[in-house]
PDB file of N, CA and C in Angstrom:
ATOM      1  N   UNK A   1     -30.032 -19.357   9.743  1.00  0.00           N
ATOM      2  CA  UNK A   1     -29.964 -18.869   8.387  1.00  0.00           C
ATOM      3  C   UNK A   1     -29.669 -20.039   7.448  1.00  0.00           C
ATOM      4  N   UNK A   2     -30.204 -19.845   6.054  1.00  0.00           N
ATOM      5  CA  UNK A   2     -30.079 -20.975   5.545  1.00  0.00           C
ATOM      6  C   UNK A   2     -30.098 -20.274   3.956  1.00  0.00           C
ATOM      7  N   UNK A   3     -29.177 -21.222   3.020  1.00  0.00           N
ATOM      8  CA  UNK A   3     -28.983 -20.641   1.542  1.00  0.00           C
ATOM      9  C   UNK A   3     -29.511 -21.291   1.163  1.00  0.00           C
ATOM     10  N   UNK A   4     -30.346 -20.777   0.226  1.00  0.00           N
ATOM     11  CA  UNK A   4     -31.331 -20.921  -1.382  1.00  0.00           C
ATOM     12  C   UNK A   4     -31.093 -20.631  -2.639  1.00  0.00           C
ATOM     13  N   UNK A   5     -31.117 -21.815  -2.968  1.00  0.00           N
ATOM     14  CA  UNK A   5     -30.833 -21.997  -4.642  1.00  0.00           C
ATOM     15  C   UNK A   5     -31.242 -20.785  -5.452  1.00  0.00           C
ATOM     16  N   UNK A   6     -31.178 -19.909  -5.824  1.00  0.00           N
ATOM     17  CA  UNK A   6     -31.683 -19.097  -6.799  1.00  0.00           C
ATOM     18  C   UNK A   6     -31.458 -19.469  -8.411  1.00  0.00           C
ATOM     19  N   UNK A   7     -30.145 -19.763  -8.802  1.00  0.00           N
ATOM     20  CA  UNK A   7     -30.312 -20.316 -10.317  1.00  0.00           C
ATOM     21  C   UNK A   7     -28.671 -20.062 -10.164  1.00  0.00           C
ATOM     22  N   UNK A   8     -28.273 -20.522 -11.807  1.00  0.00           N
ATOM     23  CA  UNK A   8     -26.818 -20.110 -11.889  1.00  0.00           C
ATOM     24  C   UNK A   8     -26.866 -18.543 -12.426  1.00  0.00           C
ATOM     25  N   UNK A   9     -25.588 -17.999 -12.152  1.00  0.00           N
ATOM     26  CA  UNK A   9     -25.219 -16.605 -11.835  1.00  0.00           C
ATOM     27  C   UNK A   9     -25.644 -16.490 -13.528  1.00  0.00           C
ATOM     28  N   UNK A  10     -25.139 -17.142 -14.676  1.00  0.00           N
ATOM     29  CA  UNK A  10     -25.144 -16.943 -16.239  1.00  0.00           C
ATOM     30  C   UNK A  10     -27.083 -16.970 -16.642  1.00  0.00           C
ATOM     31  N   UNK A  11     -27.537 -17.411 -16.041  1.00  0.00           N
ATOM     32  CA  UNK A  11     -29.129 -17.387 -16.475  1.00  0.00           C
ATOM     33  C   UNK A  11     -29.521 -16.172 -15.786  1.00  0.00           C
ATOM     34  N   UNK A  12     -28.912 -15.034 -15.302  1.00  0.00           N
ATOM     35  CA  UNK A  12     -29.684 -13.913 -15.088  1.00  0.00           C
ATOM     36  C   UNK A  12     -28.887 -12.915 -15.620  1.00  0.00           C
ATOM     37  N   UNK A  13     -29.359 -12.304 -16.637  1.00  0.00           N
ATOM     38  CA  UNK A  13     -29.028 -11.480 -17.598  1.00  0.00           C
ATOM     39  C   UNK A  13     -29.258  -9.963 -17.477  1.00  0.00           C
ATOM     40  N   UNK A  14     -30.727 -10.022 -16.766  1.00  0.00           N
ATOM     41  CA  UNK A  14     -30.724  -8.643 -17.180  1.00  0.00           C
ATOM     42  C   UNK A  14     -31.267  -7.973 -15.236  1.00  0.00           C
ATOM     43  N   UNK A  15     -31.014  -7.276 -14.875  1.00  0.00           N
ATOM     44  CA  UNK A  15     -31.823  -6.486 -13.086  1.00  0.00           C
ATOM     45  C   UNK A  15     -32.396  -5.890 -13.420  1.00  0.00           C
ATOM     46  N   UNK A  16     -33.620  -5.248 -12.360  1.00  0.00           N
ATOM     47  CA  UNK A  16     -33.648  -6.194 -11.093  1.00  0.00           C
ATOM     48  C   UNK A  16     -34.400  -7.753 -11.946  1.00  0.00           C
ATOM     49  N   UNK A  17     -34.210  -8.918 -11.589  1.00  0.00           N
ATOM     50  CA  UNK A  17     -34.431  -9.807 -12.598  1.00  0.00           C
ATOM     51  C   UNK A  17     -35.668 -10.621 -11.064  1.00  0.00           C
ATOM     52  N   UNK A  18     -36.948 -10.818 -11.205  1.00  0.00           N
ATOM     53  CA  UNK A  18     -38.104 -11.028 -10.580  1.00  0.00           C
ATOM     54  C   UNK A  18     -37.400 -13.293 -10.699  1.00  0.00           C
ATOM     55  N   UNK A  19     -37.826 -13.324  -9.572  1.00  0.00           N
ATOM     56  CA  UNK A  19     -37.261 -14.392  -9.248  1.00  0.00           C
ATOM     57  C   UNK A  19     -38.253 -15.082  -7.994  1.00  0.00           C
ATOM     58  N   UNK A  20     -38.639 -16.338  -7.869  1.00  0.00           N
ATOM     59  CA  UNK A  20     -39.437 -17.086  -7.075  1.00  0.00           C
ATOM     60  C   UNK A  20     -39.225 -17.925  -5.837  1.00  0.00           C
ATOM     61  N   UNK A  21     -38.870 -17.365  -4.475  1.00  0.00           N
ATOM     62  CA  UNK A  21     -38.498 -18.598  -3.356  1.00  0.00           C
ATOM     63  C   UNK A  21     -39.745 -18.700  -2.632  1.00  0.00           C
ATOM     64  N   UNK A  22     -39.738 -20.288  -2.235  1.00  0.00           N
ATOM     65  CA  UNK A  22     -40.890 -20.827  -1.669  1.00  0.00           C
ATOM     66  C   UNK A  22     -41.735 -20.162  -1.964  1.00  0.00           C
ATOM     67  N   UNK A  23     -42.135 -20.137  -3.066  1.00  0.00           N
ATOM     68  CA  UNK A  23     -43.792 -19.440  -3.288  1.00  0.00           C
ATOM     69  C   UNK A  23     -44.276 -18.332  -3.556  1.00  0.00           C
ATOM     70  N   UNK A  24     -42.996 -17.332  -3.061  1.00  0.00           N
ATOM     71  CA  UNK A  24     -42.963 -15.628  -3.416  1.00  0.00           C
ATOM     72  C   UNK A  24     -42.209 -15.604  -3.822  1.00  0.00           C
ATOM     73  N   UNK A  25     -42.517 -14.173  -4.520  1.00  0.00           N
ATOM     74  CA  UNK A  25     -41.989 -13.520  -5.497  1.00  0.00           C
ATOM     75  C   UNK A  25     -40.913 -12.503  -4.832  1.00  0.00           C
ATOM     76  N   UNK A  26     -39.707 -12.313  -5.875  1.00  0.00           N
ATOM     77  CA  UNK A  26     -38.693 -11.366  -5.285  1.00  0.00           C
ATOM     78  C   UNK A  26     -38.421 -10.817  -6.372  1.00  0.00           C
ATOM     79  N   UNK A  27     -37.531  -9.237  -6.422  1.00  0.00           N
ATOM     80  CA  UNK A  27     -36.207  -9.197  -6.913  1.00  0.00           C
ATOM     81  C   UNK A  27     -35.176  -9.306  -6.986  1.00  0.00           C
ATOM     82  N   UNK A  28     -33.845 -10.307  -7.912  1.00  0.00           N
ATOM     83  CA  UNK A  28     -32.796  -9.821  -7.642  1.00  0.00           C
ATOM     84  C   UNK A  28     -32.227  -9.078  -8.419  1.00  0.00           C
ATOM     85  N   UNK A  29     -31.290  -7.834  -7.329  1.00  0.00           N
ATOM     86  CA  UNK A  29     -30.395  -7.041  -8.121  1.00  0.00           C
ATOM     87  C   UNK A  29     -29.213  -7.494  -7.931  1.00  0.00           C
ATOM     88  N   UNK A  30     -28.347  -6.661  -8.870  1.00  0.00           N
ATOM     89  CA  UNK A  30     -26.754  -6.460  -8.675  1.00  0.00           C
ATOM     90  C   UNK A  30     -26.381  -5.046  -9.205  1.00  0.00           C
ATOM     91  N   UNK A  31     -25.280  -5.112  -8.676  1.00  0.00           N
ATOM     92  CA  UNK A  31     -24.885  -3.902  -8.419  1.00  0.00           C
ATOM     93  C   UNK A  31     -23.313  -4.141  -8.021  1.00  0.00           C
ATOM     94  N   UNK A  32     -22.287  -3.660  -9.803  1.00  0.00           N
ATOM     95  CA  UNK A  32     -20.997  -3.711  -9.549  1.00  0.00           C
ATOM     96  C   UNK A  32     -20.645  -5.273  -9.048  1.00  0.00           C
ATOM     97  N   UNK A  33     -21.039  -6.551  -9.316  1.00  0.00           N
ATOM     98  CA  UNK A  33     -20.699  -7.753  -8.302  1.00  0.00           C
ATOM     99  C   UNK A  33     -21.176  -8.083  -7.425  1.00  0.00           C
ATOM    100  N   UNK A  34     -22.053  -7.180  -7.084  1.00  0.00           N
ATOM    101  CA  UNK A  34     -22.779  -7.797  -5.510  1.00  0.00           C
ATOM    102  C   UNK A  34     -23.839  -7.837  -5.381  1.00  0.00           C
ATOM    103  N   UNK A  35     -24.796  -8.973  -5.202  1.00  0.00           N
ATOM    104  CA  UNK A  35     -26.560  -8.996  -4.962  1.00  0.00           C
ATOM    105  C   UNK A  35     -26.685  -8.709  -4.014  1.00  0.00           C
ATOM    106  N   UNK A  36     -28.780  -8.709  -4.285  1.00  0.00           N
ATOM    107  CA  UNK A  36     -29.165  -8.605  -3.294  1.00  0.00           C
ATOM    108  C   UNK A  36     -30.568  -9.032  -3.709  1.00  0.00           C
ATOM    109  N   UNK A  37     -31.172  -9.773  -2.782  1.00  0.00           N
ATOM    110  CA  UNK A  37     -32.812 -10.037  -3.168  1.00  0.00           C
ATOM    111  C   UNK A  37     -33.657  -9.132  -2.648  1.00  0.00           C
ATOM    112  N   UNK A  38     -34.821  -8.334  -3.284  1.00  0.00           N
ATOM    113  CA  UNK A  38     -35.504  -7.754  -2.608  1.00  0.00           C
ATOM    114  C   UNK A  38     -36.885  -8.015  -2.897  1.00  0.00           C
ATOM    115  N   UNK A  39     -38.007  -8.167  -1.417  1.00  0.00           N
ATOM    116  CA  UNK A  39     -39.112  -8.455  -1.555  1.00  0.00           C
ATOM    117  C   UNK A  39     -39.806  -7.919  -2.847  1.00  0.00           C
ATOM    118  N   UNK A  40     -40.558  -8.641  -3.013  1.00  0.00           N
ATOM    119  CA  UNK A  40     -41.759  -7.541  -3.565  1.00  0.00           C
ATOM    120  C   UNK A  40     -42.945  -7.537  -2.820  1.00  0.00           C
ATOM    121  N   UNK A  41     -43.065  -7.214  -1.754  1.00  0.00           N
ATOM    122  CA  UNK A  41     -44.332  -6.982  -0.435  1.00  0.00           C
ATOM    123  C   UNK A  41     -43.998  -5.404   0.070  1.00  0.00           C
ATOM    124  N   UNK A  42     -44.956  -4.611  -0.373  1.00  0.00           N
ATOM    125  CA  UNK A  42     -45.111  -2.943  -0.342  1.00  0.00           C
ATOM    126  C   UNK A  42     -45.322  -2.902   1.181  1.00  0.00           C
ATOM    127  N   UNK A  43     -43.839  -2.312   1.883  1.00  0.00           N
ATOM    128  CA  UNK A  43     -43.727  -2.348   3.492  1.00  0.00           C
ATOM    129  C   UNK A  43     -45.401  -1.551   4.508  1.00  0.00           C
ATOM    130  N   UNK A  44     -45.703  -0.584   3.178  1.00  0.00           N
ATOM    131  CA  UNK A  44     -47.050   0.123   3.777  1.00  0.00           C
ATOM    132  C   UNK A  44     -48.414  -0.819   3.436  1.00  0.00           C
ATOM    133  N   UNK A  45     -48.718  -1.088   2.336  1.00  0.00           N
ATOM    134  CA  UNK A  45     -49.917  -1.710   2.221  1.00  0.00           C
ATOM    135  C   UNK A  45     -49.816  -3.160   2.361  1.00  0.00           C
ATOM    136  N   UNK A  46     -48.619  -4.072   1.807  1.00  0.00           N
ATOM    137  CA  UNK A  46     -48.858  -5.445   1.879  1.00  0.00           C
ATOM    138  C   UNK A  46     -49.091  -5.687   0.120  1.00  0.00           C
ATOM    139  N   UNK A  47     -49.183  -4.879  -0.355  1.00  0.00           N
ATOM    140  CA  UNK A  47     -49.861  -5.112  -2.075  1.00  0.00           C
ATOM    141  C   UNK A  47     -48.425  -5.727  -2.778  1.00  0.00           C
ATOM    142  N   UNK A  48     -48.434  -6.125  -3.939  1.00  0.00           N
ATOM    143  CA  UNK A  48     -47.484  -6.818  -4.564  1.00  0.00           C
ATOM    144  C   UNK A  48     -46.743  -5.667  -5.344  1.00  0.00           C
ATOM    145  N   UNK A  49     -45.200  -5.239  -5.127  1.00  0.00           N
ATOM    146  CA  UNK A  49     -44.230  -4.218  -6.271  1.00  0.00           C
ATOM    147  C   UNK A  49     -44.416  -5.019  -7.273  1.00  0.00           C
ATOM    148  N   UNK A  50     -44.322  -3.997  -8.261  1.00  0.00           N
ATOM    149  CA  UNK A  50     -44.441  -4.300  -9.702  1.00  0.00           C
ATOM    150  C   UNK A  50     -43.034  -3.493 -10.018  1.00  0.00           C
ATOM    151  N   UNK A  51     -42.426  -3.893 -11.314  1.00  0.00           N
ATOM    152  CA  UNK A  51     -41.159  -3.442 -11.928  1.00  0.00           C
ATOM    153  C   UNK A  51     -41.864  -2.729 -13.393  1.00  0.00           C
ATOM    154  N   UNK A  52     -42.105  -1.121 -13.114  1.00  0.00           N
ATOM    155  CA  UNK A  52     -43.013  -0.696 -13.937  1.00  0.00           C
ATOM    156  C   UNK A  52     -41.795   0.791 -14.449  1.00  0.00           C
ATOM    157  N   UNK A  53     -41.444   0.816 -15.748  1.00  0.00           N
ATOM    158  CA  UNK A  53     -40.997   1.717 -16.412  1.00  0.00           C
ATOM    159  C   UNK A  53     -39.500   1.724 -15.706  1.00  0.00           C
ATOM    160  N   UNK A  54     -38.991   0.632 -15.416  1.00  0.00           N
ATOM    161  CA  UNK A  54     -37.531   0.720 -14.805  1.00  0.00           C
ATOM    162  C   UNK A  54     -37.232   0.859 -13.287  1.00  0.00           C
ATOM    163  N   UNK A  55     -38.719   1.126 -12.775  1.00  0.00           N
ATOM    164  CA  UNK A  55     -38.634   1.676 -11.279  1.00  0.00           C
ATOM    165  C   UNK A  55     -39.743   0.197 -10.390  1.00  0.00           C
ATOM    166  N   UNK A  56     -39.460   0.009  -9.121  1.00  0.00           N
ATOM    167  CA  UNK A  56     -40.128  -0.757  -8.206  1.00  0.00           C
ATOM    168  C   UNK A  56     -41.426   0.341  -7.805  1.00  0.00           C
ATOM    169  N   UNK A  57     -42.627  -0.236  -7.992  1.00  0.00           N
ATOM    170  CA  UNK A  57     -43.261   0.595  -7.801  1.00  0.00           C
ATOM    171  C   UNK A  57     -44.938  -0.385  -7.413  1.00  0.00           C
ATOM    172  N   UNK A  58     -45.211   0.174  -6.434  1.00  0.00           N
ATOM    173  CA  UNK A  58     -46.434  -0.379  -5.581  1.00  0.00           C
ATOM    174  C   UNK A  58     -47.347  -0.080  -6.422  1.00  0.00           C
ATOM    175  N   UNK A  59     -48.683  -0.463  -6.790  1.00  0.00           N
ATOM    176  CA  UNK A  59     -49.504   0.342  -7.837  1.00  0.00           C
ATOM    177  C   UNK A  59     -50.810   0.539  -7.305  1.00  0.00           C
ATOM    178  N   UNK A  60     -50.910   0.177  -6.015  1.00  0.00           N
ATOM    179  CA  UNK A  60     -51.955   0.686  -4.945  1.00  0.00           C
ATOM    180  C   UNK A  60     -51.672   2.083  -4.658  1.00  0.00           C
ATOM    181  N   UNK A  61     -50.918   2.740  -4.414  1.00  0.00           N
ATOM    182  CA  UNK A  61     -50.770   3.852  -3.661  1.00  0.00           C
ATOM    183  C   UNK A  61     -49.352   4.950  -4.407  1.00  0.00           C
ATOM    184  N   UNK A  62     -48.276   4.162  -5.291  1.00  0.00           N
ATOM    185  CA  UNK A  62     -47.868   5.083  -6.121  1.00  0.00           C
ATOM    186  C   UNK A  62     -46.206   4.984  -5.152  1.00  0.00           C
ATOM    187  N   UNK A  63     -46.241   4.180  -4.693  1.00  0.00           N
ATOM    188  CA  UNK A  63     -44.630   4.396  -3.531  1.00  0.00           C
ATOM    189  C   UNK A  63     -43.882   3.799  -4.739  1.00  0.00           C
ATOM    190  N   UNK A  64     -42.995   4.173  -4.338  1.00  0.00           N
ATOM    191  CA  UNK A  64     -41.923   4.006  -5.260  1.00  0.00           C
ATOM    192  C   UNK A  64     -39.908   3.686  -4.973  1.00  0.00           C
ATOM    193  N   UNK A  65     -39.500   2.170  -5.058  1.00  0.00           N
ATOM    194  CA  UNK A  65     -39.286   2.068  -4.361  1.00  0.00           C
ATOM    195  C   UNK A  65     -37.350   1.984  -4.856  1.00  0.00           C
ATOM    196  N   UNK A  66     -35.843   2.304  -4.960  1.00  0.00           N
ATOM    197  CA  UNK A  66     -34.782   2.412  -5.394  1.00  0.00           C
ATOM    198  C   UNK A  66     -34.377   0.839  -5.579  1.00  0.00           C
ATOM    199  N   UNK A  67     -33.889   0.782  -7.069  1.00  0.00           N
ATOM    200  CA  UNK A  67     -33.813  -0.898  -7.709  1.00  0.00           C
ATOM    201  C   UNK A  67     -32.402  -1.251  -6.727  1.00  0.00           C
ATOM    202  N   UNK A  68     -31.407  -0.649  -5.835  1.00  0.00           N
ATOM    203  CA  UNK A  68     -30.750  -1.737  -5.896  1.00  0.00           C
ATOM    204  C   UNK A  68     -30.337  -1.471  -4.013  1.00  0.00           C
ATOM    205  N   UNK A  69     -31.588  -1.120  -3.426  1.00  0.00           N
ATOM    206  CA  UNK A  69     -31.200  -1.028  -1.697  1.00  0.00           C
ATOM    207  C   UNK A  69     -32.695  -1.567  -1.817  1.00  0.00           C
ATOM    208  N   UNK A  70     -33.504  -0.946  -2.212  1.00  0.00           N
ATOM    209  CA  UNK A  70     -34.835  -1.140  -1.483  1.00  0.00           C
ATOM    210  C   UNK A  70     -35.479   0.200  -0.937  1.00  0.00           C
ATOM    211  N   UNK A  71     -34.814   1.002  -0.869  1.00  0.00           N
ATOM    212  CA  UNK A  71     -35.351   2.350  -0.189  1.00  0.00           C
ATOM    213  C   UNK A  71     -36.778   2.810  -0.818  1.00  0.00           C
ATOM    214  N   UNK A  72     -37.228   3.549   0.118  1.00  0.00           N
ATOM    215  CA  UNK A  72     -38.881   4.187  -0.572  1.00  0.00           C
ATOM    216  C   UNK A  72     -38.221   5.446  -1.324  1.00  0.00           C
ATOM    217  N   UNK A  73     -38.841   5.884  -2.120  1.00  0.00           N
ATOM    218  CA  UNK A  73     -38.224   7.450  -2.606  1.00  0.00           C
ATOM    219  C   UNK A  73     -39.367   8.167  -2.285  1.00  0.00           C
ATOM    220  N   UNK A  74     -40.566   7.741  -1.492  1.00  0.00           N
ATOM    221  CA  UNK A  74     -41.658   8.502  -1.406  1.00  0.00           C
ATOM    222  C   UNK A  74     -41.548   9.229   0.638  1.00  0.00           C
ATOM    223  N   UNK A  75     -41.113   7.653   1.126  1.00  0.00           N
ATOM    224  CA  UNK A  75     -40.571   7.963   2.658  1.00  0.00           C
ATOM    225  C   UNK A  75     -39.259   7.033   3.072  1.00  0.00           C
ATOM    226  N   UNK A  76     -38.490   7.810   3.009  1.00  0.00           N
ATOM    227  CA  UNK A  76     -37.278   7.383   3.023  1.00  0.00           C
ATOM    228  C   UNK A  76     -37.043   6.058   3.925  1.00  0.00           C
ATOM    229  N   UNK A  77     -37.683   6.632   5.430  1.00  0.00           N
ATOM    230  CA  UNK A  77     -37.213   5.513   6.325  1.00  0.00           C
ATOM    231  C   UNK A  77     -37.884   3.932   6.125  1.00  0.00           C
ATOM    232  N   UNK A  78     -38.888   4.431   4.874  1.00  0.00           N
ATOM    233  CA  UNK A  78     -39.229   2.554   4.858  1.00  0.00           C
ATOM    234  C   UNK A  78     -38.690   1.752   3.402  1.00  0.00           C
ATOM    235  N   UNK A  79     -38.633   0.654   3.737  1.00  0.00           N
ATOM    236  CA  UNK A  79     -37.733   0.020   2.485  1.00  0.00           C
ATOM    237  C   UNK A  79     -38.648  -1.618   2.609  1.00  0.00           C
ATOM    238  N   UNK A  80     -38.128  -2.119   1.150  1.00  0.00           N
ATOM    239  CA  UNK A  80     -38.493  -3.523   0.883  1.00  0.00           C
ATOM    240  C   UNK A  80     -37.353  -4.384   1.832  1.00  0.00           C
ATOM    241  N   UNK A  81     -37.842  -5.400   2.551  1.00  0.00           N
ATOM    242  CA  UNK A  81     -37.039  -6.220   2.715  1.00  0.00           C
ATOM    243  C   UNK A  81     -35.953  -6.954   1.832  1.00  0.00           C
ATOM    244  N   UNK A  82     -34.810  -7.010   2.740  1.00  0.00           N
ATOM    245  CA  UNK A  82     -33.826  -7.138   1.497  1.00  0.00           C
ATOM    246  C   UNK A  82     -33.030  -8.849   2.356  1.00  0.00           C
ATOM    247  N   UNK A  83     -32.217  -9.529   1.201  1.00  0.00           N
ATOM    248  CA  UNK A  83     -31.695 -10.417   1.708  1.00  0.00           C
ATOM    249  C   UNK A  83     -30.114 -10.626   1.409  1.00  0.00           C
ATOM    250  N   UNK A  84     -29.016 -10.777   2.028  1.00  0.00           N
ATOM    251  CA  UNK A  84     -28.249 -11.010   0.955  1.00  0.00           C
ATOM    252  C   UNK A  84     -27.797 -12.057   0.365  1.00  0.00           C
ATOM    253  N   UNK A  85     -27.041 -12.001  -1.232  1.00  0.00           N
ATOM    254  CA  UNK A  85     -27.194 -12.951  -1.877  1.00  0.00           C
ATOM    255  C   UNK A  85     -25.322 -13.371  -2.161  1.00  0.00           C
ATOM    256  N   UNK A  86     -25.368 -14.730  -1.846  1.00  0.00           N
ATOM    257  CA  UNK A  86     -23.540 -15.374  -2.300  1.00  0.00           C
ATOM    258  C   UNK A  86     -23.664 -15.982  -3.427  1.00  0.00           C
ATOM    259  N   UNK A  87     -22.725 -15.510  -4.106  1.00  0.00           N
ATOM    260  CA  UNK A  87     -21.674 -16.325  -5.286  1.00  0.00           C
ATOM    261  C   UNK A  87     -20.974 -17.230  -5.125  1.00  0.00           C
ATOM    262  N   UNK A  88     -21.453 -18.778  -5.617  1.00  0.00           N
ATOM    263  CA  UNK A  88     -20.634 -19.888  -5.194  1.00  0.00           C
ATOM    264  C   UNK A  88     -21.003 -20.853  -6.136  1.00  0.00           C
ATOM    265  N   UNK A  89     -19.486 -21.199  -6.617  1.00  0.00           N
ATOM    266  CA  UNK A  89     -19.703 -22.601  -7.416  1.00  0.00           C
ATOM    267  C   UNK A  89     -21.030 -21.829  -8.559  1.00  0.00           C
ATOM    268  N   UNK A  90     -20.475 -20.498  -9.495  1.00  0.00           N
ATOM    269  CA  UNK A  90     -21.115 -20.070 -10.243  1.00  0.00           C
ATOM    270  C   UNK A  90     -22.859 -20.649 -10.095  1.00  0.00           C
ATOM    271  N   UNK A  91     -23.037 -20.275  -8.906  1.00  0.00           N
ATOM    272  CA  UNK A  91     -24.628 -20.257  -8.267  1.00  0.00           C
ATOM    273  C   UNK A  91     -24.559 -19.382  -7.648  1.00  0.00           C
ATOM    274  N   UNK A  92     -26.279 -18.526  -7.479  1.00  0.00           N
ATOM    275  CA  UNK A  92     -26.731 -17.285  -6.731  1.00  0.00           C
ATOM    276  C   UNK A  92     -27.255 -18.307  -5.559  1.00  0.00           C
ATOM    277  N   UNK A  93     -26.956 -17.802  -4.076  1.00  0.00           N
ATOM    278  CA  UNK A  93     -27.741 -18.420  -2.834  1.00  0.00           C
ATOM    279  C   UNK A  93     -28.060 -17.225  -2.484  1.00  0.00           C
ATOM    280  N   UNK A  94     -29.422 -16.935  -2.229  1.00  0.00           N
ATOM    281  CA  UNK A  94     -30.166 -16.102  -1.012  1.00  0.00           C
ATOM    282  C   UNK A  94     -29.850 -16.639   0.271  1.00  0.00           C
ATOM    283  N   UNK A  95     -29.561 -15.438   1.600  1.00  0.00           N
ATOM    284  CA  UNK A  95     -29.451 -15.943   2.776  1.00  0.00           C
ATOM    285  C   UNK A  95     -30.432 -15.550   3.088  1.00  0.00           C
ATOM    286  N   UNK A  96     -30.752 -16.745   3.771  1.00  0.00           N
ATOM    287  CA  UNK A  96     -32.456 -16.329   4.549  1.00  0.00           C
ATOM    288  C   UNK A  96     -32.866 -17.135   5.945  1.00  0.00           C
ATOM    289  N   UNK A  97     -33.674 -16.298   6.646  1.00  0.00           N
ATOM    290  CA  UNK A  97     -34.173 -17.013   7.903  1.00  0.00           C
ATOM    291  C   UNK A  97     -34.610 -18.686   8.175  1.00  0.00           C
TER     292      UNK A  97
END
């Protein structure tokens, strides 16, 4: 496992706030103090989430996905990959593979 720079904690203002490691695209949320990065790769098709009317939402097929776990609200048991994220030295690190 290894931590990634995401930015300082004060340059993200507003969630889920769309954010870039190695090349893809993510979200991060928070929630009460605590992040979390979540893909934007639609666990069923592979198509890119979009952050459309407040909600994570695939626009191939209409899944729809909860801003601050990742859960589907369309089938529960599938979700966006999620990562978690540390507070340090007023910096966001993603933990990641």
């Amino acid at each position: 496992m290894k931590e990634i720079l995401l930015g300082t904690k004060d340059q993200f203002t507003t969630f889920p706030a769309e954010v870039h490691v190695q090349g893809r695209a993510y979200f991060l949320t928070e929630v009460d103090g605590t992040y979390q990065l979540l893909s934007s790769v639609c666990p069923h098709s592979g198509y890119t989430i979009e952050l459309e009317n407040g909600e994570l939402e695939c626009p191939m097929h209409g899944w729809t996905f909860e801003l601050h776990t990742g859960r589907c609200h369309n089938v529960p048991s599938a979700r966006l990959a999620s990562y978690d994220v540390i507070h340090k030295d007023s910096s966001l690190f993603a933990i990641m593979a």
